[in-house]
PDB file of N, CA and C in Angstrom:
ATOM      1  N   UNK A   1    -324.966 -14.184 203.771  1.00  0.00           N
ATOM      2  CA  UNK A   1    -323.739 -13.847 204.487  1.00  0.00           C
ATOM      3  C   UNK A   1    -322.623 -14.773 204.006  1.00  0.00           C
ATOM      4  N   UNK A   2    -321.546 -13.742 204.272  1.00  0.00           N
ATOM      5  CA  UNK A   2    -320.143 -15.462 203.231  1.00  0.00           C
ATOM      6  C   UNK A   2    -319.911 -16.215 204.391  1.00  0.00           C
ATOM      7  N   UNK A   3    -319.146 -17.626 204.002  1.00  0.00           N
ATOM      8  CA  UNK A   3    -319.570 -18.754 204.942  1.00  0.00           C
ATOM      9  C   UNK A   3    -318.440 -17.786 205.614  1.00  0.00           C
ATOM     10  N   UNK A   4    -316.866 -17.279 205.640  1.00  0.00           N
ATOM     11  CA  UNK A   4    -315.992 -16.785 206.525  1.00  0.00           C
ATOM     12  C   UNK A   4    -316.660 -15.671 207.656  1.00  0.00           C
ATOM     13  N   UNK A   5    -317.521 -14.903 207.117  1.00  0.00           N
ATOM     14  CA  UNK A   5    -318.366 -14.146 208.352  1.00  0.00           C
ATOM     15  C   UNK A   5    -318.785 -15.401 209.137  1.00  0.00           C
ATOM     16  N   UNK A   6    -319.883 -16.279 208.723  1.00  0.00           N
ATOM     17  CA  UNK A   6    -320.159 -17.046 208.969  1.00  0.00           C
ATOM     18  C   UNK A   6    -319.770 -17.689 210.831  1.00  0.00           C
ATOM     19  N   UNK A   7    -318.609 -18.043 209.717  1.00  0.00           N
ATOM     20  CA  UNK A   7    -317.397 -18.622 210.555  1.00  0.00           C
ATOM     21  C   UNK A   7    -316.979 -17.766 211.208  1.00  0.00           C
ATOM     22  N   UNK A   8    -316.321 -16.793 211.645  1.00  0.00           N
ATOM     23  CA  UNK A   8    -316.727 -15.913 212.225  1.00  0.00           C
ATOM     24  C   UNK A   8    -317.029 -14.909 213.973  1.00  0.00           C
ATOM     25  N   UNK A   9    -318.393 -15.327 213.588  1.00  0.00           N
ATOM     26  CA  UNK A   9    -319.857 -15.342 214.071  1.00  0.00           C
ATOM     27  C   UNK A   9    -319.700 -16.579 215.323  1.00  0.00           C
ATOM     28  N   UNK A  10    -319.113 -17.941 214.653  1.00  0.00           N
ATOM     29  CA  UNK A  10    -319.451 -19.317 215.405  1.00  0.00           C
ATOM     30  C   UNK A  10    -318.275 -19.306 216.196  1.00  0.00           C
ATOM     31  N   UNK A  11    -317.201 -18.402 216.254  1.00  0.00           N
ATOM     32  CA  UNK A  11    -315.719 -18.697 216.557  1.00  0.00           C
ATOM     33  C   UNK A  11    -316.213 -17.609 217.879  1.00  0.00           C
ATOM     34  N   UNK A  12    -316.890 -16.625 217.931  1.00  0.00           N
ATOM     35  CA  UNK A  12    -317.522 -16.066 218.466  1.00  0.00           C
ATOM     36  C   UNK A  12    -318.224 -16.626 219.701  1.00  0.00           C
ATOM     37  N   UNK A  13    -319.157 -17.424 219.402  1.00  0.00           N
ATOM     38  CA  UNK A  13    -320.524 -18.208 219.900  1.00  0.00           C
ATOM     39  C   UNK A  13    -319.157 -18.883 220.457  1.00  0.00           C
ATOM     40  N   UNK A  14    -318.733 -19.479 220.165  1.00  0.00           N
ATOM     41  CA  UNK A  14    -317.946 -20.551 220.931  1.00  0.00           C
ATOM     42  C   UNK A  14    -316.758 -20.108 221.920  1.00  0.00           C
ATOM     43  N   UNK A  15    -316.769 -18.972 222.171  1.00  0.00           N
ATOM     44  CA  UNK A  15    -316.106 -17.830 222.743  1.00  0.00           C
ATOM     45  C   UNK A  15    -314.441 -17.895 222.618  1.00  0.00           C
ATOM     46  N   UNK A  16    -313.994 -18.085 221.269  1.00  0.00           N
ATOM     47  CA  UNK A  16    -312.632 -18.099 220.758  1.00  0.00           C
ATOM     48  C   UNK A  16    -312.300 -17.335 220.274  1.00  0.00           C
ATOM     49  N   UNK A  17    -313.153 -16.157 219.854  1.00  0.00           N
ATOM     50  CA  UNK A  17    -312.488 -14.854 219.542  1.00  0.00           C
ATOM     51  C   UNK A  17    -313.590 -14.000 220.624  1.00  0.00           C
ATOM     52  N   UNK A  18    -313.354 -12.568 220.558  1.00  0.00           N
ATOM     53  CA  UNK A  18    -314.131 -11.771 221.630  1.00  0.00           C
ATOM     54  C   UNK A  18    -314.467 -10.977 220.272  1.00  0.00           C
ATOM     55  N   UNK A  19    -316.142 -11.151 221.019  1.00  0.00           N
ATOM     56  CA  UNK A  19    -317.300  -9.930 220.162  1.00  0.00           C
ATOM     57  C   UNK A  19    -317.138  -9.369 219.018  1.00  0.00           C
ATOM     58  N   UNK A  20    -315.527  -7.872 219.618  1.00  0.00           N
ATOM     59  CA  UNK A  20    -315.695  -6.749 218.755  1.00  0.00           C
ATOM     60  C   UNK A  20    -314.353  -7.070 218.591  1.00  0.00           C
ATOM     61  N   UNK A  21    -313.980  -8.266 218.051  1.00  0.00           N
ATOM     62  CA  UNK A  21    -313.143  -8.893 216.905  1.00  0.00           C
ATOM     63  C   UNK A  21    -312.808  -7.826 216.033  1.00  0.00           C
ATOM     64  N   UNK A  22    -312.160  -7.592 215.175  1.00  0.00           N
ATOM     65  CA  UNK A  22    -311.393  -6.908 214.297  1.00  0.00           C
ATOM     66  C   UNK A  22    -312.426  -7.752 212.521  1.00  0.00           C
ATOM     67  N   UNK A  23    -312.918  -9.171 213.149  1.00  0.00           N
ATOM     68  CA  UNK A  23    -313.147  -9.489 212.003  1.00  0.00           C
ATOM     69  C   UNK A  23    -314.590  -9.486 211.664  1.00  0.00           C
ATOM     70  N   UNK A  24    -315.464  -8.741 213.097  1.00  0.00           N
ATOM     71  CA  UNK A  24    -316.848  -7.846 212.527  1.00  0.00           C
ATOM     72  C   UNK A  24    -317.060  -7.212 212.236  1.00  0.00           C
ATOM     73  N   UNK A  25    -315.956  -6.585 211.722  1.00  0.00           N
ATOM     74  CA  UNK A  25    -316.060  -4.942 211.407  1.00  0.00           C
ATOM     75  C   UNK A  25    -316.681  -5.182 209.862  1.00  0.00           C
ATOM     76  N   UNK A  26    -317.389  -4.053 209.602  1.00  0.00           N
ATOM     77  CA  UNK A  26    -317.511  -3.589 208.204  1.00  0.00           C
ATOM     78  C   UNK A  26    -316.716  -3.635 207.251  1.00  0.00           C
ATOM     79  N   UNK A  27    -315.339  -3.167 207.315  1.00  0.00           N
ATOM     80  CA  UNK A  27    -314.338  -3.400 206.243  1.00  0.00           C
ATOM     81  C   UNK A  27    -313.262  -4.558 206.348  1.00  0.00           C
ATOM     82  N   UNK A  28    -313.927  -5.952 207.427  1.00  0.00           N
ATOM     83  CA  UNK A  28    -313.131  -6.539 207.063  1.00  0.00           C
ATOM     84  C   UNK A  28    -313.331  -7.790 206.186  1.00  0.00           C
ATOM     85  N   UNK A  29    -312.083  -8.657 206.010  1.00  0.00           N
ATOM     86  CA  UNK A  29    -311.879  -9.298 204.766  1.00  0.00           C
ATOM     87  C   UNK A  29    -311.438 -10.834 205.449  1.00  0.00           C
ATOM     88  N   UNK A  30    -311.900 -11.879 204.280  1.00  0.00           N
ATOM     89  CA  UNK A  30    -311.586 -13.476 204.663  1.00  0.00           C
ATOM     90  C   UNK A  30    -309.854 -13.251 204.894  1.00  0.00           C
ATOM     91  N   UNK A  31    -309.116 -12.541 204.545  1.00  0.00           N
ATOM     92  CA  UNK A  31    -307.721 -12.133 204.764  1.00  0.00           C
ATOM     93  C   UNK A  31    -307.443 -12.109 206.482  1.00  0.00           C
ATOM     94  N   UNK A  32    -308.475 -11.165 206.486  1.00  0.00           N
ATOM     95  CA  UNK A  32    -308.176 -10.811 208.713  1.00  0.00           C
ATOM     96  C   UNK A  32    -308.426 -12.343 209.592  1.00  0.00           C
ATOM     97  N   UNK A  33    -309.969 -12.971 208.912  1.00  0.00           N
ATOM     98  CA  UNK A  33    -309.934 -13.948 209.800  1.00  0.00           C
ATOM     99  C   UNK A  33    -308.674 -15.398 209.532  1.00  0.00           C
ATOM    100  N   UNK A  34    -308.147 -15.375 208.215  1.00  0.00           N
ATOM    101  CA  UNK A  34    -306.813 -16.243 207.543  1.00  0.00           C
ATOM    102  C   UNK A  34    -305.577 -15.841 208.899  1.00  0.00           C
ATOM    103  N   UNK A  35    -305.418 -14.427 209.082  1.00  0.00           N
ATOM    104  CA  UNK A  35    -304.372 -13.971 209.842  1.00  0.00           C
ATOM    105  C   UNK A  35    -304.297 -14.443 211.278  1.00  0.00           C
ATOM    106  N   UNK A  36    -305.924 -14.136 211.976  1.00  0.00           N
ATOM    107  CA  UNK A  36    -306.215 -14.701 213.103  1.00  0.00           C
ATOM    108  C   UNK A  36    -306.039 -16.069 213.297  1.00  0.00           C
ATOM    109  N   UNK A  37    -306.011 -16.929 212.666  1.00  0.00           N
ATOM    110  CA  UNK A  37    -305.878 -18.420 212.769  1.00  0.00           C
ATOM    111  C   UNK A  37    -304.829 -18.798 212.274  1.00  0.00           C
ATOM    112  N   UNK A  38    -304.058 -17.995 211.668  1.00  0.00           N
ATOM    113  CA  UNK A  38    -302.759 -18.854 211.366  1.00  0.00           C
ATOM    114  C   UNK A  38    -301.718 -19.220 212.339  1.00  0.00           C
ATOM    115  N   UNK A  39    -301.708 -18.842 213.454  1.00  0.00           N
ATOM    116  CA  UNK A  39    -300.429 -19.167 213.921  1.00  0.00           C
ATOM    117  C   UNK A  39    -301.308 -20.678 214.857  1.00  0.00           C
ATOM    118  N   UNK A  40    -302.375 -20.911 214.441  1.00  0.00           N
ATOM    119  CA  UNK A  40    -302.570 -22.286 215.308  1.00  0.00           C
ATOM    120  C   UNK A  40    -303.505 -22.218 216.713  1.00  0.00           C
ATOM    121  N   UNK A  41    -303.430 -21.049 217.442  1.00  0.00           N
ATOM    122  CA  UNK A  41    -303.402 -20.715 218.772  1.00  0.00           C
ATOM    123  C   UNK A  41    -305.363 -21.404 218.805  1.00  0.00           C
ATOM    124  N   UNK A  42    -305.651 -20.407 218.409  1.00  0.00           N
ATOM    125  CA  UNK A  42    -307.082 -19.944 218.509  1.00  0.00           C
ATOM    126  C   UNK A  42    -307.866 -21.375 218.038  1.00  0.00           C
ATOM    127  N   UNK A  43    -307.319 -22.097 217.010  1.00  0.00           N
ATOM    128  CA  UNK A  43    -307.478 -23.758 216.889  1.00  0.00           C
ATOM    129  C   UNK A  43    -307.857 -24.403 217.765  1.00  0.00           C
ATOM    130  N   UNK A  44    -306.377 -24.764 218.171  1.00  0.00           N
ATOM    131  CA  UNK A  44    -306.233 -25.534 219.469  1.00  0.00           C
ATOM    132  C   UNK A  44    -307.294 -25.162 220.418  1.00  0.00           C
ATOM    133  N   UNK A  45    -307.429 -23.764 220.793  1.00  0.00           N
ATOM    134  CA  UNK A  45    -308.417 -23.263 222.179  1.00  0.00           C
ATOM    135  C   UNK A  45    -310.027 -23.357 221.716  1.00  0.00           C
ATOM    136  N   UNK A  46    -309.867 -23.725 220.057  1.00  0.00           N
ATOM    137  CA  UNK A  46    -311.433 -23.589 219.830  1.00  0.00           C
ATOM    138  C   UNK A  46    -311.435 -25.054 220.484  1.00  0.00           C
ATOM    139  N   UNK A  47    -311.002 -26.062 219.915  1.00  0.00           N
ATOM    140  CA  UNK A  47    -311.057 -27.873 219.884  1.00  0.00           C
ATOM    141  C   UNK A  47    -311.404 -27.895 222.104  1.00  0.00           C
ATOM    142  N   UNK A  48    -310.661 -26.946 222.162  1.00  0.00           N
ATOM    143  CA  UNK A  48    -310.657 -27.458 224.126  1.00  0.00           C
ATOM    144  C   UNK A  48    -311.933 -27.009 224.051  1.00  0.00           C
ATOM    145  N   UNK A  49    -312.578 -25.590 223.942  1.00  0.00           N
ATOM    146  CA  UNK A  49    -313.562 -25.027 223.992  1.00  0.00           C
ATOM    147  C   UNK A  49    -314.846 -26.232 223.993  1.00  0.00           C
ATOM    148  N   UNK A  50    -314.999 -26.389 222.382  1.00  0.00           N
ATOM    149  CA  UNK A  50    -315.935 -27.944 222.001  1.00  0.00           C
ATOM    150  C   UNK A  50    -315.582 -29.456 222.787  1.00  0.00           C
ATOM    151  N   UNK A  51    -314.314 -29.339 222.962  1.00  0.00           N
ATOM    152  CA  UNK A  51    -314.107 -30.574 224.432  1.00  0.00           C
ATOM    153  C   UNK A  51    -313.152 -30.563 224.972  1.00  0.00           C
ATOM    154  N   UNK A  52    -313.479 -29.948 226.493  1.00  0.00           N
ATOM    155  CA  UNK A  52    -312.551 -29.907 226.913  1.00  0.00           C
ATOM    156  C   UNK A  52    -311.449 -30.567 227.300  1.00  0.00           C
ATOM    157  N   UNK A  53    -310.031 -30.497 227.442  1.00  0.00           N
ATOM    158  CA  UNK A  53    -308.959 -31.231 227.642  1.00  0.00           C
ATOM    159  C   UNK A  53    -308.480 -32.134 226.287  1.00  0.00           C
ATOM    160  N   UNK A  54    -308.892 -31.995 225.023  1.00  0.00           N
ATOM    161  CA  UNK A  54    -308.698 -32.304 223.573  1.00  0.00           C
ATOM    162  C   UNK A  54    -307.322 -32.014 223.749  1.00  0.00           C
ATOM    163  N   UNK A  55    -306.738 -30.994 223.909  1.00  0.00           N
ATOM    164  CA  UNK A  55    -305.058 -30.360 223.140  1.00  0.00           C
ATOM    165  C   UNK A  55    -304.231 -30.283 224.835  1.00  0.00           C
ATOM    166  N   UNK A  56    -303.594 -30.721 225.527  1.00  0.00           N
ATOM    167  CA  UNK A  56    -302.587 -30.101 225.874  1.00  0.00           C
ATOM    168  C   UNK A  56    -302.031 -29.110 226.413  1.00  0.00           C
ATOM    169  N   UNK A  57    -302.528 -27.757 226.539  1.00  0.00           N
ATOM    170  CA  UNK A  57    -302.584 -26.373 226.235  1.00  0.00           C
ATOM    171  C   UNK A  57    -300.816 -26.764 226.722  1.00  0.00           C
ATOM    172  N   UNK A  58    -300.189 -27.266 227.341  1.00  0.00           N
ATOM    173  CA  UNK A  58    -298.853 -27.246 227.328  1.00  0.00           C
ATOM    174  C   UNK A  58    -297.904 -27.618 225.904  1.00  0.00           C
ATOM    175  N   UNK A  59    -298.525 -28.377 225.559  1.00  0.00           N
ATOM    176  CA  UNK A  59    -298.077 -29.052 223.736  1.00  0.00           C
ATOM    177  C   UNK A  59    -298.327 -27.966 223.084  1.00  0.00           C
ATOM    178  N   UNK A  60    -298.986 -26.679 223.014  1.00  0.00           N
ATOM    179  CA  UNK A  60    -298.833 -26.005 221.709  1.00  0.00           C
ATOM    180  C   UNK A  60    -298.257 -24.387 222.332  1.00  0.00           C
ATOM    181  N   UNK A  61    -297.717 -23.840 221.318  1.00  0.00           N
ATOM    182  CA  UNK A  61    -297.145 -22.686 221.629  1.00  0.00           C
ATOM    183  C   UNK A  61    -297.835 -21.168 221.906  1.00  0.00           C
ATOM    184  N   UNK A  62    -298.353 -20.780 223.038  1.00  0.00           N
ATOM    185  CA  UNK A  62    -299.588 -19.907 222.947  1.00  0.00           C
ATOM    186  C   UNK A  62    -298.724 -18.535 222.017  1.00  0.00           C
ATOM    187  N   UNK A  63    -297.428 -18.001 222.306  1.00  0.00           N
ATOM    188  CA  UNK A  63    -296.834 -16.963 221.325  1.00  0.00           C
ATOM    189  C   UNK A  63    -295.768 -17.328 220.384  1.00  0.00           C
ATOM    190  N   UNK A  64    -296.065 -17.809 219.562  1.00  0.00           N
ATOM    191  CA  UNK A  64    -295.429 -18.113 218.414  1.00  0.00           C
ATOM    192  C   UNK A  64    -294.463 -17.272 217.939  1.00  0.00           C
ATOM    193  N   UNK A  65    -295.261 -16.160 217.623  1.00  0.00           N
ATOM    194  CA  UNK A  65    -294.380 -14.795 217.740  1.00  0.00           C
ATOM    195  C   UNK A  65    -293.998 -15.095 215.902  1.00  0.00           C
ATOM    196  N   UNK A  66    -295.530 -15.434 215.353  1.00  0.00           N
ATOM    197  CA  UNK A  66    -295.317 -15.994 213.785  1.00  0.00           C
ATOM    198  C   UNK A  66    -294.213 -17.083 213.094  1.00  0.00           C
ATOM    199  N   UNK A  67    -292.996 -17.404 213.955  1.00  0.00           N
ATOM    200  CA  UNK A  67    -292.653 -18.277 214.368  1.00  0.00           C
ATOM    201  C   UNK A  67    -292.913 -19.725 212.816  1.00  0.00           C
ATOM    202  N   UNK A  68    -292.489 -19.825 211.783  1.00  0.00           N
ATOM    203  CA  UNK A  68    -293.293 -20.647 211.030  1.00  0.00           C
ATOM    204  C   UNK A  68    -293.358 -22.124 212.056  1.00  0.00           C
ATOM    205  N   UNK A  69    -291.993 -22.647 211.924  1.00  0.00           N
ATOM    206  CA  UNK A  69    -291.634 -23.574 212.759  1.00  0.00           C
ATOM    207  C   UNK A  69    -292.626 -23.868 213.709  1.00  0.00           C
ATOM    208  N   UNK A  70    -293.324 -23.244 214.922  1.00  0.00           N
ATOM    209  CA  UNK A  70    -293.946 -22.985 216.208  1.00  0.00           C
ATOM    210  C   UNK A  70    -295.704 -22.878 215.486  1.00  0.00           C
ATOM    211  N   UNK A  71    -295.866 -22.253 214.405  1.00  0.00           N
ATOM    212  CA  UNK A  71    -297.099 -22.117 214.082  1.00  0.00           C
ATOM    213  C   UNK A  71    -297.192 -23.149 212.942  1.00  0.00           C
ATOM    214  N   UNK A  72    -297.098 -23.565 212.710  1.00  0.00           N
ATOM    215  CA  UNK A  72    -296.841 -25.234 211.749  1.00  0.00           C
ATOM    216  C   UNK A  72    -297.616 -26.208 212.969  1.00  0.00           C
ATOM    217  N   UNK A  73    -296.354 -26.625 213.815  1.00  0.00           N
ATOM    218  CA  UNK A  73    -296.196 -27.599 215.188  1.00  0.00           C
ATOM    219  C   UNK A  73    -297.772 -27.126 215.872  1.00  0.00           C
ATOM    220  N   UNK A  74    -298.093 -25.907 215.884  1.00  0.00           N
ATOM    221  CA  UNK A  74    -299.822 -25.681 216.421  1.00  0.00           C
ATOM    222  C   UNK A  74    -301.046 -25.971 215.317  1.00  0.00           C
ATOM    223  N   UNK A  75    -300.485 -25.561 214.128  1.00  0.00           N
ATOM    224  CA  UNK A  75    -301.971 -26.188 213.466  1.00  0.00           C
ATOM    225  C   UNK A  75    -301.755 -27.486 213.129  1.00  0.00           C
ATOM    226  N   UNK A  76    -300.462 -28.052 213.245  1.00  0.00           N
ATOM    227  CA  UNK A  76    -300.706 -29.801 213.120  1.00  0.00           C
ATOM    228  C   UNK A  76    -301.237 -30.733 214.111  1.00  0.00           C
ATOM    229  N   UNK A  77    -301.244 -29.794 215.315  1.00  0.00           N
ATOM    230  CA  UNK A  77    -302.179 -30.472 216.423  1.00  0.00           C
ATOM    231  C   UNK A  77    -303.275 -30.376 216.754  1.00  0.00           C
ATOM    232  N   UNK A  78    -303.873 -29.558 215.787  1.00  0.00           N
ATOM    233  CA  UNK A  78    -305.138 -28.942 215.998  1.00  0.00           C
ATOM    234  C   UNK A  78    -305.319 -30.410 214.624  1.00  0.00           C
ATOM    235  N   UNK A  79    -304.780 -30.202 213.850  1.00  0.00           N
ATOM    236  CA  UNK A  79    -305.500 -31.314 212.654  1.00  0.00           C
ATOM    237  C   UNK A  79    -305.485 -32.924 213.111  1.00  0.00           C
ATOM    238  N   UNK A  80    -304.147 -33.223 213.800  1.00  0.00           N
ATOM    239  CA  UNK A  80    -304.182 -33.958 214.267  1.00  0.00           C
ATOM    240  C   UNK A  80    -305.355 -34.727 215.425  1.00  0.00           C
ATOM    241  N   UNK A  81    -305.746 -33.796 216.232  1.00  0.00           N
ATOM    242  CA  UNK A  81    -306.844 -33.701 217.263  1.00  0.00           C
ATOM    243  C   UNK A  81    -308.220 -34.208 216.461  1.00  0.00           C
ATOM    244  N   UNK A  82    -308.390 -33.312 215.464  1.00  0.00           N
ATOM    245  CA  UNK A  82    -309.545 -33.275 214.729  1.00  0.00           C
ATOM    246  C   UNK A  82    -309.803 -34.813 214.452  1.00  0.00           C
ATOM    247  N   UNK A  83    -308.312 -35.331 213.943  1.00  0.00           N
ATOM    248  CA  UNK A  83    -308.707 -36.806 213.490  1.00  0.00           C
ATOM    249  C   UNK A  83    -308.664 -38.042 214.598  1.00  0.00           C
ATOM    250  N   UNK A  84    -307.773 -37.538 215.342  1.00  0.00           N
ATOM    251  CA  UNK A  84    -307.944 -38.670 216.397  1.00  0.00           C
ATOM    252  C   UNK A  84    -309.214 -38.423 217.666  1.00  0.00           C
ATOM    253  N   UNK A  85    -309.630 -37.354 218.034  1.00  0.00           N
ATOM    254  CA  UNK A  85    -310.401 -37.055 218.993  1.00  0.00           C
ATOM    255  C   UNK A  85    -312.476 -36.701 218.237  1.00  0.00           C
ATOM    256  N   UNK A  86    -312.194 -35.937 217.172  1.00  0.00           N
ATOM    257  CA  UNK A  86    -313.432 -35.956 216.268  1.00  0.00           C
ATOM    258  C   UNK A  86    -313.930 -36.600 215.183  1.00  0.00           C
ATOM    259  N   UNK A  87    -312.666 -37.858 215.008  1.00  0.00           N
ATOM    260  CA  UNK A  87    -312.986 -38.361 213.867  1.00  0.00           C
ATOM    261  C   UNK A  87    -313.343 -38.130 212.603  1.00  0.00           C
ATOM    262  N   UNK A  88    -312.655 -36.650 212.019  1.00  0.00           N
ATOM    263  CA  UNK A  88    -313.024 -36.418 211.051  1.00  0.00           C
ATOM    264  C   UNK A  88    -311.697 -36.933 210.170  1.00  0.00           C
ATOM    265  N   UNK A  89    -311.885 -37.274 208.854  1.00  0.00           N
ATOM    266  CA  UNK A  89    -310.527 -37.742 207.829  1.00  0.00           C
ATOM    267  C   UNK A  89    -309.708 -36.815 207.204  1.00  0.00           C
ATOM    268  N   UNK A  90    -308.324 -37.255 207.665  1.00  0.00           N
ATOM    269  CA  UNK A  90    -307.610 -36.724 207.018  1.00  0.00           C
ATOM    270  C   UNK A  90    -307.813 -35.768 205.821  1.00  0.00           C
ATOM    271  N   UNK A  91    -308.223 -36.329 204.816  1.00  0.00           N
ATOM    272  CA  UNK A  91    -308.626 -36.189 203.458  1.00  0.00           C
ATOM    273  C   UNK A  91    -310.321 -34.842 203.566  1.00  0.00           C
ATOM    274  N   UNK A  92    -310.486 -34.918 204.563  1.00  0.00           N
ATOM    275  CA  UNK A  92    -311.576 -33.666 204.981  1.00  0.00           C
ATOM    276  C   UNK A  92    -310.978 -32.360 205.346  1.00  0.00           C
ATOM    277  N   UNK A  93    -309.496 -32.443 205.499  1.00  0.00           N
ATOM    278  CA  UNK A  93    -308.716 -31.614 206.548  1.00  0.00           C
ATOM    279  C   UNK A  93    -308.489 -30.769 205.425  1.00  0.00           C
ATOM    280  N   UNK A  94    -307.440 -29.278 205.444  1.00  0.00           N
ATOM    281  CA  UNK A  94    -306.278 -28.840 204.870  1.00  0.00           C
ATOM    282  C   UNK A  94    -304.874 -29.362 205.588  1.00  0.00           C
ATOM    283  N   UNK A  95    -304.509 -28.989 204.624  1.00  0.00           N
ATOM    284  CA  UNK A  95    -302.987 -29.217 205.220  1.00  0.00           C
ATOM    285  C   UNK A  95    -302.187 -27.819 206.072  1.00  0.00           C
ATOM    286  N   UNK A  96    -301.376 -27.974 207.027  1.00  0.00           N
ATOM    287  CA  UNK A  96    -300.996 -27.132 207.281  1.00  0.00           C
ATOM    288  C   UNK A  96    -300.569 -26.117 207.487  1.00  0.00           C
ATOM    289  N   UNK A  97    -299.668 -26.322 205.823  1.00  0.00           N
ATOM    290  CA  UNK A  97    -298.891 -24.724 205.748  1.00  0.00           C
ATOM    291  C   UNK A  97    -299.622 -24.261 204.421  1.00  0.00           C
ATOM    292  N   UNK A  98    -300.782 -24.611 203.950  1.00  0.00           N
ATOM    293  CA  UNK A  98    -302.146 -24.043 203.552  1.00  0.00           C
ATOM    294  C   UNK A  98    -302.859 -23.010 204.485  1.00  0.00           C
ATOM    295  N   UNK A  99    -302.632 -23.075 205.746  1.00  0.00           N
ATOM    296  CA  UNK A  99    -303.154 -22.271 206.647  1.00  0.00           C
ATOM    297  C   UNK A  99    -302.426 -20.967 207.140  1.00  0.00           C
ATOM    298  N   UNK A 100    -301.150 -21.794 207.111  1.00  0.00           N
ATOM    299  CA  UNK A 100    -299.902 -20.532 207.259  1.00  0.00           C
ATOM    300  C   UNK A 100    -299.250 -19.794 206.442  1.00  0.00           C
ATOM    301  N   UNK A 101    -299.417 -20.385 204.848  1.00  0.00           N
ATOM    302  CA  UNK A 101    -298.782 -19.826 203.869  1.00  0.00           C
ATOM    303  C   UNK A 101    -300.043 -18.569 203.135  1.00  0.00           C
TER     304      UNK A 101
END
């Protein structure tokens, strides 16, 4: 299975996307799940999900409304989180508008 089903699958399990996702379908593509996560949202709510009270939910913008500005400011807090709350390095991360671009 490709690791993005994968991934997926676990975004799933961790109940940050619902079931019959758009991105279990048969014809879909690492493109749909890129789209779903870009504006930041689903990030942030995975990180509370795995511990709760991690993000803020007031600090990030739940409708961006694609918004670059607004969806930037959400996946930098989701990366940010990662390093101060999970300790993972910088240098493990992407960068931001890698996610949005």
């Amino acid at each position: 299975m490709e690791y993005w089903r994968q991934c997926a699958l676990w975004l799933i399990s961790c109940k940050v996307l619902p079931p019959n996702h758009r991105v279990t379908g048969d014809s879909a593509q690492v493109f749909d799940l890129a789209q779903t996560l870009r504006d930041g949202v689903l990030l942030c709510q995975l990180l509370n999900n795995l511990k709760p009270h991690t993000i803020n939910l007031k600090e990030i913008n739940l409708r961006p409304q694609m918004s670059q500005f607004l969806c930037l400011k959400n996946i930098r807090t989701f990366l940010y989180s990662c390093c101060e709350v999970f300790g993972m390095k910088k240098t493990d991360l992407f960068e931001a508008f890698d996610l949005f671009d």
